[in-house]
N, C-alpha and C. Protein backbone atom coordinates (compact mmCIF):
# COMPACT_ATOMS: atom_id res chain seq x y z
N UNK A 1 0.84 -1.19 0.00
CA UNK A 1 0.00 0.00 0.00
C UNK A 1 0.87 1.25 0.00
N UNK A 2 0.47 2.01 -1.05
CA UNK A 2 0.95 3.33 -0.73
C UNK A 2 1.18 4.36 0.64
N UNK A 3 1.71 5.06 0.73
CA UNK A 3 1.85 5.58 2.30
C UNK A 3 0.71 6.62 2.54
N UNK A 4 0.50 7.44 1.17
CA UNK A 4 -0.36 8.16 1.30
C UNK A 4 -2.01 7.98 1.40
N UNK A 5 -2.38 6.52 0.90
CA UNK A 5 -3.40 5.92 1.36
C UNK A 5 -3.22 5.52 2.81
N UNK A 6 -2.73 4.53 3.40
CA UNK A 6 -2.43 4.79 4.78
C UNK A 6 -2.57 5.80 5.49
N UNK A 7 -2.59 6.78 5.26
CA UNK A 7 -2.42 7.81 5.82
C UNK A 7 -4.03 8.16 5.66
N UNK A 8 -4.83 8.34 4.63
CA UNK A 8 -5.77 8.66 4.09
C UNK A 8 -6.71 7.54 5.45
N UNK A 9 -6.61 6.52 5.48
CA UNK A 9 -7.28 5.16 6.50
C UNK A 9 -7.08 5.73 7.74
N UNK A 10 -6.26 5.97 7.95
CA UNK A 10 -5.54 6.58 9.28
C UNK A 10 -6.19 8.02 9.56
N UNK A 11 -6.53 8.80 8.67
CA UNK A 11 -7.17 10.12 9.29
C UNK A 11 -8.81 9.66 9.28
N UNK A 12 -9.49 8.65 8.21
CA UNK A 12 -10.56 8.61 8.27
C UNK A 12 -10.98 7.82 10.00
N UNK A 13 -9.57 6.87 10.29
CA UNK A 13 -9.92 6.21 11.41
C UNK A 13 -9.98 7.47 12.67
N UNK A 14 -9.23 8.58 12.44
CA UNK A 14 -9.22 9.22 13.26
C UNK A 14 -10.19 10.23 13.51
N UNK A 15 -10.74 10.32 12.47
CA UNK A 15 -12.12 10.94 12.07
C UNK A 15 -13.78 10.49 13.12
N UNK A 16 -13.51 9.20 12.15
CA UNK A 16 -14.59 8.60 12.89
C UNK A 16 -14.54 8.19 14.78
N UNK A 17 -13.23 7.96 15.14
CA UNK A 17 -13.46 8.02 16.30
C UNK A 17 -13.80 9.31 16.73
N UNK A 18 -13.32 10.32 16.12
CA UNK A 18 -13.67 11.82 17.08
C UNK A 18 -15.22 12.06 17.00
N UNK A 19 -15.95 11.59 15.95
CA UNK A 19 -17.65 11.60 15.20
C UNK A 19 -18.09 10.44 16.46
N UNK A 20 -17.54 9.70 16.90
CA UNK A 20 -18.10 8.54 17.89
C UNK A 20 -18.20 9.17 19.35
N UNK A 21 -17.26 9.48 19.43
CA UNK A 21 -16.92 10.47 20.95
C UNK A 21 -18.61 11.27 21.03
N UNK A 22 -18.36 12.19 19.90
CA UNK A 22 -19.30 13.15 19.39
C UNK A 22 -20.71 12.87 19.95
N UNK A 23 -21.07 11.55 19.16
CA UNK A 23 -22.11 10.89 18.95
C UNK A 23 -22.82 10.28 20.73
N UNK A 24 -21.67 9.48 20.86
CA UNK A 24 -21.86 8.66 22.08
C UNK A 24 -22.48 9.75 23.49
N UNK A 25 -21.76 10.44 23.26
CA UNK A 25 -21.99 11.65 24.55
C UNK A 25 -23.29 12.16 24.05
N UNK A 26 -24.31 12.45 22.84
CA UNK A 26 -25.51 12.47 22.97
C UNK A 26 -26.48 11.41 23.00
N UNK A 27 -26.23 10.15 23.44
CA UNK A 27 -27.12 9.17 23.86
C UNK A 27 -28.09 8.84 23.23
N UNK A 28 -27.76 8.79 21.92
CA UNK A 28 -28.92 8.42 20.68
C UNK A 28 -29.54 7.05 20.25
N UNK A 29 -29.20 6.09 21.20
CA UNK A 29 -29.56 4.64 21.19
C UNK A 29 -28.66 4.28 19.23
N UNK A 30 -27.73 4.62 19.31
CA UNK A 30 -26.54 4.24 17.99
C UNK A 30 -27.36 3.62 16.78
N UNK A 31 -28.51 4.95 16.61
CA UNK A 31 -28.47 5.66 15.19
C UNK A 31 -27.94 6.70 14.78
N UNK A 32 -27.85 6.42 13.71
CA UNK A 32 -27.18 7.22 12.73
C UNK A 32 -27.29 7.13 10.97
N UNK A 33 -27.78 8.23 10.67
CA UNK A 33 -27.60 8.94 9.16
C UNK A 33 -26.42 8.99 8.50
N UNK A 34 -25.79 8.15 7.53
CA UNK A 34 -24.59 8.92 7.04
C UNK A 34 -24.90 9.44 5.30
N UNK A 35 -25.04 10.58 4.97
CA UNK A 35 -25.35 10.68 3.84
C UNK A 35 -23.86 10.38 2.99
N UNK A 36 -23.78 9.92 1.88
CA UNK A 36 -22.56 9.85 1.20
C UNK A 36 -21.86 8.93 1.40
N UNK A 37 -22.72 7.63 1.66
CA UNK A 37 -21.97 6.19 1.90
C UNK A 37 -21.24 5.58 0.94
N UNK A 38 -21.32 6.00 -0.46
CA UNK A 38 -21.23 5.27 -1.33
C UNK A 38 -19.28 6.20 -1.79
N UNK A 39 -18.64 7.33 -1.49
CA UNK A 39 -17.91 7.78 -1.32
C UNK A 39 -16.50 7.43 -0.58
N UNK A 40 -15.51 7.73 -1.20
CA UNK A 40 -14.35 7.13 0.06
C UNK A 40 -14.09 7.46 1.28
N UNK A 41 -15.23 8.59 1.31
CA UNK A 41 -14.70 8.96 3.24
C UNK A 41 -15.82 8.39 3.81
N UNK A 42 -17.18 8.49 3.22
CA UNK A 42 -18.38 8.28 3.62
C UNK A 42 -18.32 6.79 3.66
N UNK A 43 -17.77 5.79 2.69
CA UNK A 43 -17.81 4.05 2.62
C UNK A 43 -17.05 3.97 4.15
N UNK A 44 -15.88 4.81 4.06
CA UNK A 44 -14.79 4.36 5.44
C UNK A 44 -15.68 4.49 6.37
N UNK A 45 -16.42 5.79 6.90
CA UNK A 45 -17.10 6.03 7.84
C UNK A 45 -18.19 5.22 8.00
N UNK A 46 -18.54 4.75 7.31
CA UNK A 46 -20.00 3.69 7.34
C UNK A 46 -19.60 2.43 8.20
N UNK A 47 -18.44 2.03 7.43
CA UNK A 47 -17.78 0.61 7.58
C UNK A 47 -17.50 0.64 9.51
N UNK A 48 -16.87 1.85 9.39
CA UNK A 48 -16.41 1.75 11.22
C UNK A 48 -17.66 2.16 11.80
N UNK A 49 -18.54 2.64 11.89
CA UNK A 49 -19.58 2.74 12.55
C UNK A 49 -20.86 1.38 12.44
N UNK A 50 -20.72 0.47 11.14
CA UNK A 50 -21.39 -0.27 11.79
C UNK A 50 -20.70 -1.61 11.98
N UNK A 51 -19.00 -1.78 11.97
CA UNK A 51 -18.24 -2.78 12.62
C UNK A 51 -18.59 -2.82 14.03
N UNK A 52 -18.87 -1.46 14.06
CA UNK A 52 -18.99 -0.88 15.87
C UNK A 52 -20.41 -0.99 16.60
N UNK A 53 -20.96 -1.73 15.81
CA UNK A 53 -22.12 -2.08 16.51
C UNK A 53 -23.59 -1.01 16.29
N UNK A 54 -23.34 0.32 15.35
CA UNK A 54 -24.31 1.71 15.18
C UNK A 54 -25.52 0.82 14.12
N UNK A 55 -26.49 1.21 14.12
CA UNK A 55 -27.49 1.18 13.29
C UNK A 55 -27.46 2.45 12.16
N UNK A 56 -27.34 1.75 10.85
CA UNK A 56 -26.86 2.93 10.04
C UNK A 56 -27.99 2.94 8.76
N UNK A 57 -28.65 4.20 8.60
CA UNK A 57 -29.65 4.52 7.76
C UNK A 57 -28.41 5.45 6.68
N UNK A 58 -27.86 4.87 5.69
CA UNK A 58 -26.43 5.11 4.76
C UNK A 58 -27.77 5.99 3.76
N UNK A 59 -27.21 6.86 2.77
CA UNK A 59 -27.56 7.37 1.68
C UNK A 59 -26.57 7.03 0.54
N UNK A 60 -26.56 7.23 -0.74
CA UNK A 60 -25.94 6.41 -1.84
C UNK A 60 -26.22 7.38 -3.25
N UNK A 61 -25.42 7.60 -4.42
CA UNK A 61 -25.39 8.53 -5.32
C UNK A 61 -25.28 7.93 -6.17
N UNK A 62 -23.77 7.41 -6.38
CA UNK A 62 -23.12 6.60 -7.63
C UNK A 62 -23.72 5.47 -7.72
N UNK A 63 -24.22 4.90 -6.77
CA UNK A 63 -24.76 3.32 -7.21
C UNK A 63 -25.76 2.82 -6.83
N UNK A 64 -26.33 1.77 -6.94
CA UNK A 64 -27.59 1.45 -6.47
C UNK A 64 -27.92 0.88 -4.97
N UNK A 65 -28.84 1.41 -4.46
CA UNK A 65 -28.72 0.66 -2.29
C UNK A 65 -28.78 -0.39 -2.22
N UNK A 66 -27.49 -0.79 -1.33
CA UNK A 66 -27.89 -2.01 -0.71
C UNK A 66 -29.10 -1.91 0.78
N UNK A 67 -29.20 -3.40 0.90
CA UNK A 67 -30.18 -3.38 1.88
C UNK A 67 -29.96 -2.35 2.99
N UNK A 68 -30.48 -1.65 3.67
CA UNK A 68 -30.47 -0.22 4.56
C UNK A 68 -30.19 0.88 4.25
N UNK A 69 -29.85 0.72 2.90
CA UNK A 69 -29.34 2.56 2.12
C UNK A 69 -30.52 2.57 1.19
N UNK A 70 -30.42 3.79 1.26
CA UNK A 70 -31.33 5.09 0.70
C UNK A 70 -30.71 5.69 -0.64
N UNK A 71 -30.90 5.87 -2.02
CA UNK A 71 -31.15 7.12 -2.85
C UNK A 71 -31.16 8.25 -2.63
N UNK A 72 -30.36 8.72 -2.48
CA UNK A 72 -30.28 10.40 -1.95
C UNK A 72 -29.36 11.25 -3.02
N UNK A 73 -30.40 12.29 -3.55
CA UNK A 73 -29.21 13.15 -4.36
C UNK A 73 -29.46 14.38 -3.99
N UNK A 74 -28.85 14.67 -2.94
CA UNK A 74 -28.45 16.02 -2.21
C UNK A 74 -29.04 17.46 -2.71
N UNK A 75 -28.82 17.79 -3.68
CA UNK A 75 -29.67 18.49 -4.67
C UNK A 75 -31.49 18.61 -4.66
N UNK A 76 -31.93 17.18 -4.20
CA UNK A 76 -32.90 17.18 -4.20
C UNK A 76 -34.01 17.33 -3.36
N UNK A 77 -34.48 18.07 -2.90
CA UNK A 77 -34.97 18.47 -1.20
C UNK A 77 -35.99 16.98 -1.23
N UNK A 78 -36.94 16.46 -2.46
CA UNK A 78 -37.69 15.64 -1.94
C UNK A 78 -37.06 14.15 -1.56
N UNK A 79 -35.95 14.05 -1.98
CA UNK A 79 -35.39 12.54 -1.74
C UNK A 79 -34.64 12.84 -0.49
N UNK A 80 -34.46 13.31 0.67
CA UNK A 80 -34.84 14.10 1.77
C UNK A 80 -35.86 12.70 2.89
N UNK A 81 -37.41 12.82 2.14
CA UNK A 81 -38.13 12.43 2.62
C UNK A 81 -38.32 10.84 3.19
N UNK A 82 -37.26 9.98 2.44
CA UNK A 82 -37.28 8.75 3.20
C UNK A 82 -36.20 8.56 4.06
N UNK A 83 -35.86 9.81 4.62
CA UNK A 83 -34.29 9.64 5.58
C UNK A 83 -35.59 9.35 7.13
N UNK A 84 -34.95 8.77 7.89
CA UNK A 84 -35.74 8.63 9.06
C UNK A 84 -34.75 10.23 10.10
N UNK A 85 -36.19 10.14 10.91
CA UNK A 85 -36.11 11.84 11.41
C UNK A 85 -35.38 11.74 12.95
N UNK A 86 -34.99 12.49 13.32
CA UNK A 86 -34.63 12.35 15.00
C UNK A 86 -33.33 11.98 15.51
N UNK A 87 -32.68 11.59 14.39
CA UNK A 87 -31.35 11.22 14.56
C UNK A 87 -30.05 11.92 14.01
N UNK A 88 -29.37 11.78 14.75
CA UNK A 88 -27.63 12.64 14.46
C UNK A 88 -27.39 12.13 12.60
N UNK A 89 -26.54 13.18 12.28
CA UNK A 89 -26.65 13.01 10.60
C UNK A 89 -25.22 13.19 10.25
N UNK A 90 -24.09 12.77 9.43
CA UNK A 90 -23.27 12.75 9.41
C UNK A 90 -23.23 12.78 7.56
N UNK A 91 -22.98 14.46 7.35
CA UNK A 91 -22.70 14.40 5.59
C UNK A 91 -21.25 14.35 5.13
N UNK A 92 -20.83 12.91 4.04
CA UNK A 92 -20.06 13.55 4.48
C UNK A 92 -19.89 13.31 2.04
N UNK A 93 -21.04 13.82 1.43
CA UNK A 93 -21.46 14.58 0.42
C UNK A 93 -20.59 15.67 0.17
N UNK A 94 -19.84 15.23 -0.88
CA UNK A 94 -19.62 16.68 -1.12
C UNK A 94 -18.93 16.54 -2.79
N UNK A 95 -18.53 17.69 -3.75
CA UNK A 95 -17.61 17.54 -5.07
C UNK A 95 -16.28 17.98 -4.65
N UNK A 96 -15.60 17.22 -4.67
CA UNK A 96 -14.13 17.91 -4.42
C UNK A 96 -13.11 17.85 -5.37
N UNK A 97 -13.95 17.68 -6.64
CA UNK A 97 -13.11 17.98 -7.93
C UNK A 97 -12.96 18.99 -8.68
N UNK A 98 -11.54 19.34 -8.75
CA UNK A 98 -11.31 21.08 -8.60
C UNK A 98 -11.38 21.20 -10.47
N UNK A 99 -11.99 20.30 -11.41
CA UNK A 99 -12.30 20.38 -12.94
C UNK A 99 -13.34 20.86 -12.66
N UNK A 100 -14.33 20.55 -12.10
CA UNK A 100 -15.67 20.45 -12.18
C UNK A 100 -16.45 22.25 -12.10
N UNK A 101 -17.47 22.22 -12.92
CA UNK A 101 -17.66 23.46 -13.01
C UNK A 101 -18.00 24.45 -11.57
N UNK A 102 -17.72 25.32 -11.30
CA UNK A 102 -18.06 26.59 -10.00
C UNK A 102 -19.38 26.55 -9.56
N UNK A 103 -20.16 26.50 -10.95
CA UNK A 103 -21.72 26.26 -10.56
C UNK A 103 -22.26 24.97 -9.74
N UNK A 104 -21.56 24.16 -10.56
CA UNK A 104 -22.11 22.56 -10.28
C UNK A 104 -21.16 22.50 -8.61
N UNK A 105 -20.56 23.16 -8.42
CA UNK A 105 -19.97 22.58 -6.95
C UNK A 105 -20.79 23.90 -6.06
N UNK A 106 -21.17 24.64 -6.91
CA UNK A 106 -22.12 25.60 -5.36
C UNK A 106 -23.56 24.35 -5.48
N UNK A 107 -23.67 24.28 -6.70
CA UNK A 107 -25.24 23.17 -6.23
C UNK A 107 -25.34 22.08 -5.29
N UNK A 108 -23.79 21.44 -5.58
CA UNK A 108 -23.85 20.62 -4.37
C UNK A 108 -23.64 20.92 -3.38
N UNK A 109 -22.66 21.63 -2.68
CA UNK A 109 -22.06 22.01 -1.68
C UNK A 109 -22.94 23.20 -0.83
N UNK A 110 -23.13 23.97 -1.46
CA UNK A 110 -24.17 25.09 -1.23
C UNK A 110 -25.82 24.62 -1.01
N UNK A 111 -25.70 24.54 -2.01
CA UNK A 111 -27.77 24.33 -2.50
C UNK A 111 -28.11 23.03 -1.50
N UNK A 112 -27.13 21.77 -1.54
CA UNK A 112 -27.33 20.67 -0.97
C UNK A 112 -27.47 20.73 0.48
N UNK A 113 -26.45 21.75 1.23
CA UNK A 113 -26.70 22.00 2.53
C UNK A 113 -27.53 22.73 2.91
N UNK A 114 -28.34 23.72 1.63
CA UNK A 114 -29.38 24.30 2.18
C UNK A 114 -30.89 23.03 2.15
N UNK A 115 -30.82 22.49 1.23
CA UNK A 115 -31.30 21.29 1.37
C UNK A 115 -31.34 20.11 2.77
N UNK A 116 -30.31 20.33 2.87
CA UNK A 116 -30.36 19.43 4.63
C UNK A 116 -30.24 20.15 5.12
N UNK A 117 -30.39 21.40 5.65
CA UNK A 117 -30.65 22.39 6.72
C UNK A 117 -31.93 22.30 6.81
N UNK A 118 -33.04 22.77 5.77
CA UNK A 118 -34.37 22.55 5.20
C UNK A 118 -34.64 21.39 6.20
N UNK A 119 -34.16 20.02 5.84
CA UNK A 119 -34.93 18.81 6.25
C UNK A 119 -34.45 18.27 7.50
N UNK A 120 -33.14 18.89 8.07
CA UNK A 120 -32.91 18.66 9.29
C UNK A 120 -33.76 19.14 10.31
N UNK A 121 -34.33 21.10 10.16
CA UNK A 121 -34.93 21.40 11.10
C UNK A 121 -36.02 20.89 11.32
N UNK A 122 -37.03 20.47 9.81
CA UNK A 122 -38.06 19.68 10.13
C UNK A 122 -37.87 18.06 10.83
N UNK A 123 -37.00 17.91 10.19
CA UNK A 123 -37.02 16.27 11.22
C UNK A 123 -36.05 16.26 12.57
N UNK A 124 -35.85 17.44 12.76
CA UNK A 124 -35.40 17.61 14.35
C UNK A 124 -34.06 16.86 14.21
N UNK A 125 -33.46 16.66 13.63
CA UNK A 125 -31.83 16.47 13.70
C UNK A 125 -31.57 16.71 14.55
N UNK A 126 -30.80 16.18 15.82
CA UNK A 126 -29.96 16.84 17.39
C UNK A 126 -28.72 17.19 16.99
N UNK A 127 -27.85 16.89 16.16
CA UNK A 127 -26.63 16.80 15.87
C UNK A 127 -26.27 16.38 13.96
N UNK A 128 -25.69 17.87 13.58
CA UNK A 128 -25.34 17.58 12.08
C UNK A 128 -23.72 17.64 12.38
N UNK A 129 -23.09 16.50 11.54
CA UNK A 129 -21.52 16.35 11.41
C UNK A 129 -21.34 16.74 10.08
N UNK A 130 -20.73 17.79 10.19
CA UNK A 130 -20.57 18.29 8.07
C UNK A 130 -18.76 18.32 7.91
N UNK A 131 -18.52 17.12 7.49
CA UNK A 131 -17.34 16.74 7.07
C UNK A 131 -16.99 18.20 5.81
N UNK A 132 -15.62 18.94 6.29
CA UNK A 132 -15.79 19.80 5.44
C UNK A 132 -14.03 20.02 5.23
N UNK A 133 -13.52 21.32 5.42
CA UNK A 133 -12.40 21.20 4.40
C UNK A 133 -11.15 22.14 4.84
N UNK A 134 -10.17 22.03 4.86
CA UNK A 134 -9.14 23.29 5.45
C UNK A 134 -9.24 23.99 4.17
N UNK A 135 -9.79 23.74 3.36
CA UNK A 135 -9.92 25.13 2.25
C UNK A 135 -10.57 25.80 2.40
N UNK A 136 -10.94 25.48 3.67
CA UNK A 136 -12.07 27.17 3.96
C UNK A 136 -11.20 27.81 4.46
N UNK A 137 -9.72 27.95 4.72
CA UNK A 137 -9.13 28.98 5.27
C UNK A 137 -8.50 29.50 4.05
N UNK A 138 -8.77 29.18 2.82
CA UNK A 138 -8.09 29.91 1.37
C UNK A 138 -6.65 29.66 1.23
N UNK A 139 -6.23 30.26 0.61
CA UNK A 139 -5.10 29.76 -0.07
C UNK A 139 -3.80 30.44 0.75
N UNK A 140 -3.80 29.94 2.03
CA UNK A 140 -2.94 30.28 3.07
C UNK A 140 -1.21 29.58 3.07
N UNK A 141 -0.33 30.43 2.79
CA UNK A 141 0.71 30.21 2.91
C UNK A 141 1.57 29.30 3.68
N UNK A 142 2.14 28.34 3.68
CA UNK A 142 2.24 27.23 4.69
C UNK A 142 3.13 28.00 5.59
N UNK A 143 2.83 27.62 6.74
CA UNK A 143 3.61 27.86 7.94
C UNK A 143 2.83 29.30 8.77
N UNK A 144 1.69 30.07 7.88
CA UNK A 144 0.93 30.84 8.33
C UNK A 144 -0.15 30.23 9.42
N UNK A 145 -0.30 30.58 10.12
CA UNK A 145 -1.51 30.22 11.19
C UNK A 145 -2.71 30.32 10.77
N UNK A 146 -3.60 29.29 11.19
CA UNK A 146 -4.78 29.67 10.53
C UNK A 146 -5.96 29.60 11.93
N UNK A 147 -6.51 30.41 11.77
CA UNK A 147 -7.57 30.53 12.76
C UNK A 147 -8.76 30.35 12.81
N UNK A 148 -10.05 29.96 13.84
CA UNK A 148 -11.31 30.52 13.61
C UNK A 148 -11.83 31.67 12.50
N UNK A 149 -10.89 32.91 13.19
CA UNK A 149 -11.71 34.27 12.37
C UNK A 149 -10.91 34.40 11.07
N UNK A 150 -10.03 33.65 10.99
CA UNK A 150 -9.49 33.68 9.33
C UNK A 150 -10.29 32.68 8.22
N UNK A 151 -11.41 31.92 8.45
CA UNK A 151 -11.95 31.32 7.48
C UNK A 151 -12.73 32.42 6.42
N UNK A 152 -13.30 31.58 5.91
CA UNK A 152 -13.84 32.28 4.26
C UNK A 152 -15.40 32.93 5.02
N UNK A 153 -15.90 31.42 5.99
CA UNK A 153 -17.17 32.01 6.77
C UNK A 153 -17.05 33.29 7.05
N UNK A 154 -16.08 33.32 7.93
CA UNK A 154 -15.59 34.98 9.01
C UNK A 154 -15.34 36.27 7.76
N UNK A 155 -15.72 36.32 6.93
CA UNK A 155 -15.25 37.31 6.19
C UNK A 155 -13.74 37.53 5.56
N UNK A 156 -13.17 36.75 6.00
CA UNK A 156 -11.99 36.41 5.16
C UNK A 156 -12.01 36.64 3.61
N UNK A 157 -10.85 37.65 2.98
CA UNK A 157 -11.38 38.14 1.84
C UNK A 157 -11.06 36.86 1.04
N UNK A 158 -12.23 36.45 -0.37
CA UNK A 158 -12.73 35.30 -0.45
C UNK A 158 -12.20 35.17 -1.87
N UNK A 159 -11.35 36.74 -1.98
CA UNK A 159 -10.37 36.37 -3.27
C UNK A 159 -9.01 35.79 -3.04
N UNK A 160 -8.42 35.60 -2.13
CA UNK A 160 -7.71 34.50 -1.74
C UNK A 160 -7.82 33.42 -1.76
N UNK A 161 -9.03 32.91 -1.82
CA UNK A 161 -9.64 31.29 -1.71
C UNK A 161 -9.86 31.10 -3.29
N UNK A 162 -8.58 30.99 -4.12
CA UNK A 162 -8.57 30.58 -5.33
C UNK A 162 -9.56 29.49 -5.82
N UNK A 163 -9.57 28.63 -5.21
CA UNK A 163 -10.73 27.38 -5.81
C UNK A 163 -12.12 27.66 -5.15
N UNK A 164 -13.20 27.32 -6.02
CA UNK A 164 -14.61 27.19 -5.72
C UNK A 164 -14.56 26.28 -4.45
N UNK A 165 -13.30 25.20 -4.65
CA UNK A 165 -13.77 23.89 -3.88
C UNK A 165 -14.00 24.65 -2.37
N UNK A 166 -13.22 25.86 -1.91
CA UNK A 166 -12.65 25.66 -0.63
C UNK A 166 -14.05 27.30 -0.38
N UNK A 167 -14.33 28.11 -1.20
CA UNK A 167 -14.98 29.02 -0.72
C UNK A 167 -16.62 28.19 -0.44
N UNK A 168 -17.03 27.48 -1.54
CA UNK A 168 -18.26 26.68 -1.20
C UNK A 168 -18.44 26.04 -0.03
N UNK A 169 -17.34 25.10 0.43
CA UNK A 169 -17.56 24.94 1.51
C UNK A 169 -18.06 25.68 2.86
N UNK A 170 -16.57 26.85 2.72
CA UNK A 170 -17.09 27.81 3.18
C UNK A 170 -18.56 28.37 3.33
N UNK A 171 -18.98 28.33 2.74
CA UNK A 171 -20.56 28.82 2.42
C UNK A 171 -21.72 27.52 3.26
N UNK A 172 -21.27 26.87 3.03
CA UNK A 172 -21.91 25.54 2.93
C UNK A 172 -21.89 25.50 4.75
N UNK A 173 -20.64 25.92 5.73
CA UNK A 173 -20.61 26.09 7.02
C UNK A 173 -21.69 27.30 7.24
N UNK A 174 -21.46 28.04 6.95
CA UNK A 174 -21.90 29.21 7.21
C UNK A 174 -23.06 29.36 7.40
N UNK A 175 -23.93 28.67 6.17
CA UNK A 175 -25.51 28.37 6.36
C UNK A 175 -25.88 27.15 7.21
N UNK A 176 -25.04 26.10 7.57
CA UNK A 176 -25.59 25.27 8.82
C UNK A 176 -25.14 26.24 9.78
N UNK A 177 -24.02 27.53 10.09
CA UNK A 177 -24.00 27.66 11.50
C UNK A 177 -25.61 28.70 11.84
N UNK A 178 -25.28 29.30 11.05
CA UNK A 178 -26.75 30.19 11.23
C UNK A 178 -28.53 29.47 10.89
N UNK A 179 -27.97 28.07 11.02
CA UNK A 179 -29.34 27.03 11.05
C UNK A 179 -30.06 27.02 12.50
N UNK A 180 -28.95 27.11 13.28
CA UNK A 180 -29.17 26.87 14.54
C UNK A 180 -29.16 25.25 15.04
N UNK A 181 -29.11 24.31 14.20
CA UNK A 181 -28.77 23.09 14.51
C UNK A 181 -27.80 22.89 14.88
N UNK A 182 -27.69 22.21 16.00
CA UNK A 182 -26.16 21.70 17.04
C UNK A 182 -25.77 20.91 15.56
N UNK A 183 -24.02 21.70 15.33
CA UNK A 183 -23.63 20.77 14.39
C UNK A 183 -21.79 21.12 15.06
N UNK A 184 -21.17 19.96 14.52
CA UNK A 184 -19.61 20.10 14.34
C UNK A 184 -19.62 19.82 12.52
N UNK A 185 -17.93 20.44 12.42
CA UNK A 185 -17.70 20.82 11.09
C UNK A 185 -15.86 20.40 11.03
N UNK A 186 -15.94 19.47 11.41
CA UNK A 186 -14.21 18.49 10.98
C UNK A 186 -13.84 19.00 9.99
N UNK A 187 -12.71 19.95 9.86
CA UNK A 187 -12.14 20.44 8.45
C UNK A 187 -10.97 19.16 8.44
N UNK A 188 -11.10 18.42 7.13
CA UNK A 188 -10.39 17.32 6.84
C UNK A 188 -9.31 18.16 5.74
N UNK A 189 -7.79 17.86 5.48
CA UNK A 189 -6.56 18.18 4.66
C UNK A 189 -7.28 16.99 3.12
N UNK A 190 -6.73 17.50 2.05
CA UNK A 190 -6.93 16.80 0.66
C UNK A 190 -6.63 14.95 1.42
N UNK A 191 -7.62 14.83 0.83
CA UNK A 191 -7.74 13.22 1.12
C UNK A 191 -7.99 12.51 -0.13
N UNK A 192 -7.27 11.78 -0.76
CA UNK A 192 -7.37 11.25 -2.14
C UNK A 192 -7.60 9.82 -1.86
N UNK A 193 -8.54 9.01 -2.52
CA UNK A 193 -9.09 7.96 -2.56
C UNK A 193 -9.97 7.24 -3.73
């Protein structure tokens, strides 16, 4: 195996334990939503949460559901409607292909989280996990510090944030924080898979 996959296993493992911590401390009888199962962070995250014993209502894009996953295309507020309600939600949906057109990554990234903001407040979500991106701090010089109030959210000028990939996101926080839904927002480094 490559080192940099290793490494890639190794942050998702480290991921999901911090999403478990998360989880466990709100006492949700281990359900859980993961939208974006069918994905390499979202397959990893699925896999350790239900090795671990979670009851997992998975969502799926690229391919067709297996038994307990759902059809979900993010985009779509009504396919939304067969997610079961009341439970912690873990997206971890997103385009992180920096070809792909500006538009088509605000629809997902943007439009899609206004989309599960939409269907979280109605189905009472306690807890949204929005797997998201250190490109929300823009195109920061290595060895520069990066802070809370330096993201793209905080007004950070957003012509620095050369790629769509990293300002959408941006955006994409911004409208779950002002949802008012208890959420965390794991900014994950380029993860290739």
């Amino acid at each position: 195996m490559r080192a940099s996959y290793l490494f890639c296993l190794l942050l998702v493992e480290v991921t999901s334990a911090a999403i478990r911590f998360t989880l466990i401390s709100m006492k949700n009888d281990n359900r859980l939503i993961i939208i974006g199962a069918d994905g390499f962070i979202g397959s990893s995250i699925t896999s350790y949460f239900r090795q671990s014993g979670w009851n997992i209502h998975a969502t799926v894009f690229n391919r067709p559901p297996s038994e307990g996953e759902f059809t979900l295309d993010i985009t779509s507020p009504e396919d939304f409607n067969s997610l079961p309600r009341g439970i912690p939600l873990i997206n971890t949906a997103g385009l992180p292909d920096q070809s792909a057109p500006a538009s088509l990554m605000r629809k997902v990234q943007v439009g899609g989280m206004k989309n599960l903001v939409n269907w979280a407040l109605k189905a009472n979500c306690p807890h949204l996990i929005q797997l998201s991106s250190i490109s929300v701090y823009g195109n920061a010089t290595v060895g520069i510090g990066r802070t809370e109030a330096a993201t793209l959210r905080r007004g950070w000028n957003p012509i620095t944030a050369a790629l769509p990939y990293g300002r959408t996101k941006a955006r994409a926080e911004a409208l779950l924080e002002k949802s008012g839904i208890p959420f965390s927002a794991p900014r994950l480094p380029a993860v290739y898979g």
